[in-house]
C-alpha atoms as a PDB file:
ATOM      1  CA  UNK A   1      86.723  78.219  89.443  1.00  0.00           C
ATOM      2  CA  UNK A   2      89.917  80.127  88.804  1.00  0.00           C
ATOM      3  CA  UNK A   3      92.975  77.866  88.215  1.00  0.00           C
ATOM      4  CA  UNK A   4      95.965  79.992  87.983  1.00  0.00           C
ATOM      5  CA  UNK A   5      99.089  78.097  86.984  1.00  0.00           C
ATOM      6  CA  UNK A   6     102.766  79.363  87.740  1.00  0.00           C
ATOM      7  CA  UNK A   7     103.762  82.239  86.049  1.00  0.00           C
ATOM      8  CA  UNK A   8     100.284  83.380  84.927  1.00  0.00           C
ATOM      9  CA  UNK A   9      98.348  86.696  86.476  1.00  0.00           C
ATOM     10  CA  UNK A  10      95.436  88.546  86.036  1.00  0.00           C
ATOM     11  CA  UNK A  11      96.466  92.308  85.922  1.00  0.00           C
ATOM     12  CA  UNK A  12      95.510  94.704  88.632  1.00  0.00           C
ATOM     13  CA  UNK A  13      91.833  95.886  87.409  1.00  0.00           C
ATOM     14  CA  UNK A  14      88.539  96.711  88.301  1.00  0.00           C
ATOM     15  CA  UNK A  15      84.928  95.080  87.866  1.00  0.00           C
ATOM     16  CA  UNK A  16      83.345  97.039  85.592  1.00  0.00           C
ATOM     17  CA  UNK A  17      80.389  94.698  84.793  1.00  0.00           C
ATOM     18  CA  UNK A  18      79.590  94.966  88.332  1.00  0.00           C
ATOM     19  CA  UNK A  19      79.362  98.796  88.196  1.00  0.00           C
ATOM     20  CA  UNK A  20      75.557  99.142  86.792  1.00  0.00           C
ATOM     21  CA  UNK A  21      73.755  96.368  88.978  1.00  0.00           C
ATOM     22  CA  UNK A  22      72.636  96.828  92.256  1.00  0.00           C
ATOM     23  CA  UNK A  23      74.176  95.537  95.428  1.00  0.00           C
ATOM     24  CA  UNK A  24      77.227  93.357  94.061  1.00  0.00           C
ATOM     25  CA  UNK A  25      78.757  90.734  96.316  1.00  0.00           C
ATOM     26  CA  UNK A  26      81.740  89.065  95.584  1.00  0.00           C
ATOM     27  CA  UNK A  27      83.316  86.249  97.578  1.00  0.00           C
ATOM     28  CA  UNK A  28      86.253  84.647  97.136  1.00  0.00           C
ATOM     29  CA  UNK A  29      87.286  81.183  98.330  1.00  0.00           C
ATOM     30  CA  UNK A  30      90.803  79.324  99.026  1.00  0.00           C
ATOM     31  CA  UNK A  31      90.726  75.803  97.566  1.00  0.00           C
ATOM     32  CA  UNK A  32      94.034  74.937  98.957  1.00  0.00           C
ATOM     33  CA  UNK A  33      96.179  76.865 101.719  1.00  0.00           C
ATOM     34  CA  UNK A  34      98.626  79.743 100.935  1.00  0.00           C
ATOM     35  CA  UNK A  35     101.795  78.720  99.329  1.00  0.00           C
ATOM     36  CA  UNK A  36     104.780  81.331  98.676  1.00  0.00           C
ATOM     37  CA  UNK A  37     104.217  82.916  95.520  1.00  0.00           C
ATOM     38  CA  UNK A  38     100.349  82.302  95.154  1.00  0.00           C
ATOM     39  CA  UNK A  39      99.790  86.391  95.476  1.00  0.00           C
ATOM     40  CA  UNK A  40      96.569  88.213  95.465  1.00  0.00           C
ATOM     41  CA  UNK A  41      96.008  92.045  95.984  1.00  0.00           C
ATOM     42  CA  UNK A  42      92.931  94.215  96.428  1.00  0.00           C
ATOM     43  CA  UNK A  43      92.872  97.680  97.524  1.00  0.00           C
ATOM     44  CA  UNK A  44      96.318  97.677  98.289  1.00  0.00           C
ATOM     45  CA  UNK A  45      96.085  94.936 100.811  1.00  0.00           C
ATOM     46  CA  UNK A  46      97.845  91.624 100.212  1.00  0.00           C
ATOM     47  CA  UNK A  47      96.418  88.554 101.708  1.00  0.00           C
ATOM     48  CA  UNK A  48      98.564  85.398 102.550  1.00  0.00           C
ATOM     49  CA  UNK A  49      98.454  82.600 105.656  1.00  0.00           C
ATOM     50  CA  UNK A  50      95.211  81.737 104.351  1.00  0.00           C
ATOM     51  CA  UNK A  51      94.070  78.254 104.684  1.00  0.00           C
ATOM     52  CA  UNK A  52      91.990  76.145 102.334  1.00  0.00           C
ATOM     53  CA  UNK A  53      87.885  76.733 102.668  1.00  0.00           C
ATOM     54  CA  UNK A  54      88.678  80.371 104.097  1.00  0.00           C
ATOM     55  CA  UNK A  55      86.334  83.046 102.190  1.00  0.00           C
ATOM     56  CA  UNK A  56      87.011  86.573 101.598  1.00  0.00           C
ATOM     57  CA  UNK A  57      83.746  89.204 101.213  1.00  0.00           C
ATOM     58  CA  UNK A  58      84.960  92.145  98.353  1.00  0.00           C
ATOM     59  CA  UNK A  59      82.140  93.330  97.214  1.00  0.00           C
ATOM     60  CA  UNK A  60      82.518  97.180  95.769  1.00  0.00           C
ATOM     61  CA  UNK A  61      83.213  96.526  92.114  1.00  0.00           C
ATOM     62  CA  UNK A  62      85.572  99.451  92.154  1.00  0.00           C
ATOM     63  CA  UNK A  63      88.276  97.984  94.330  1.00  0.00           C
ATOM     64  CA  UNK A  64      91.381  97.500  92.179  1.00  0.00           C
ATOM     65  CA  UNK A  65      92.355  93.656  92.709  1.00  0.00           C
ATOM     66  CA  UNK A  66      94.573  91.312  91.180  1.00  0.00           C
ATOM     67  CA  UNK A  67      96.460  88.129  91.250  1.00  0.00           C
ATOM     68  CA  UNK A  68      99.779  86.157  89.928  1.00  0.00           C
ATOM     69  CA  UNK A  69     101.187  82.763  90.457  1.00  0.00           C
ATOM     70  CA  UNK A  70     105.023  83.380  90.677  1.00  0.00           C
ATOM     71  CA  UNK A  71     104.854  79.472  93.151  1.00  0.00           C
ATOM     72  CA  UNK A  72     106.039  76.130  92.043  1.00  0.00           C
ATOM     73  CA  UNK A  73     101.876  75.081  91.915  1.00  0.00           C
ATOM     74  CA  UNK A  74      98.681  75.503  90.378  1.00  0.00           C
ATOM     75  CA  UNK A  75      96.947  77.997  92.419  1.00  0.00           C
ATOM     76  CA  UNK A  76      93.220  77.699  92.706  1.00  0.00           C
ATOM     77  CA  UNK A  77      90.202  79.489  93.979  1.00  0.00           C
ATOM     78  CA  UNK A  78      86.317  79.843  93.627  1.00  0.00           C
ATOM     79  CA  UNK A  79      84.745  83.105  92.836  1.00  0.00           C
ATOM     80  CA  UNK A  80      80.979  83.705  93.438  1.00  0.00           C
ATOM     81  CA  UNK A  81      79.635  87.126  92.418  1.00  0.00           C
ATOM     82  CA  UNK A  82      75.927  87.623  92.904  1.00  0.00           C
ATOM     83  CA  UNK A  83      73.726  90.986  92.447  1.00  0.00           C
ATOM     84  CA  UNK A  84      70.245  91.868  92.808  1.00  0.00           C
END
């Protein structure tokens, strides 16, 4: 679980655990529905209007991805990552 409170972020970066094993696949879930300021980025997309329980397949460990919290709430999410 990834609780992100307001004003936090996690840079824009790369997985680079998930570069040596075979067939990553990451997933992403929304615990709660998009709220202005809850922001995440990958591969110079940015997703919003998402709604709580909605899951998002990412799974080449070399997309450049981040996230910040600039909201009034605590933003959270589940990440699964799984690899041969």
């Amino acid at each position: 679980f990834v609780k992100l409170n307001p004003g936090q972020m996690q840079a824009m970066h790369i997985d680079p655990h998930l570069v040596e094993v075979s067939n990553p696949v990451r997933y992403t879930m929304y615990l709660q529905d998009f709220e202005p300021g809850h922001i995440f980025v990958y591969n110079d997309t940015m997703i919003s209007n998402y709604k709580a329980g909605d899951l998002y397949e990412w799974s080449d460990p070399m997309i450049v991805h981040g996230c910040v919290n600039i909201g009034y709430n605590t933003r959270y999410t589940l990440q699964v990552t799984m690899h041969d």
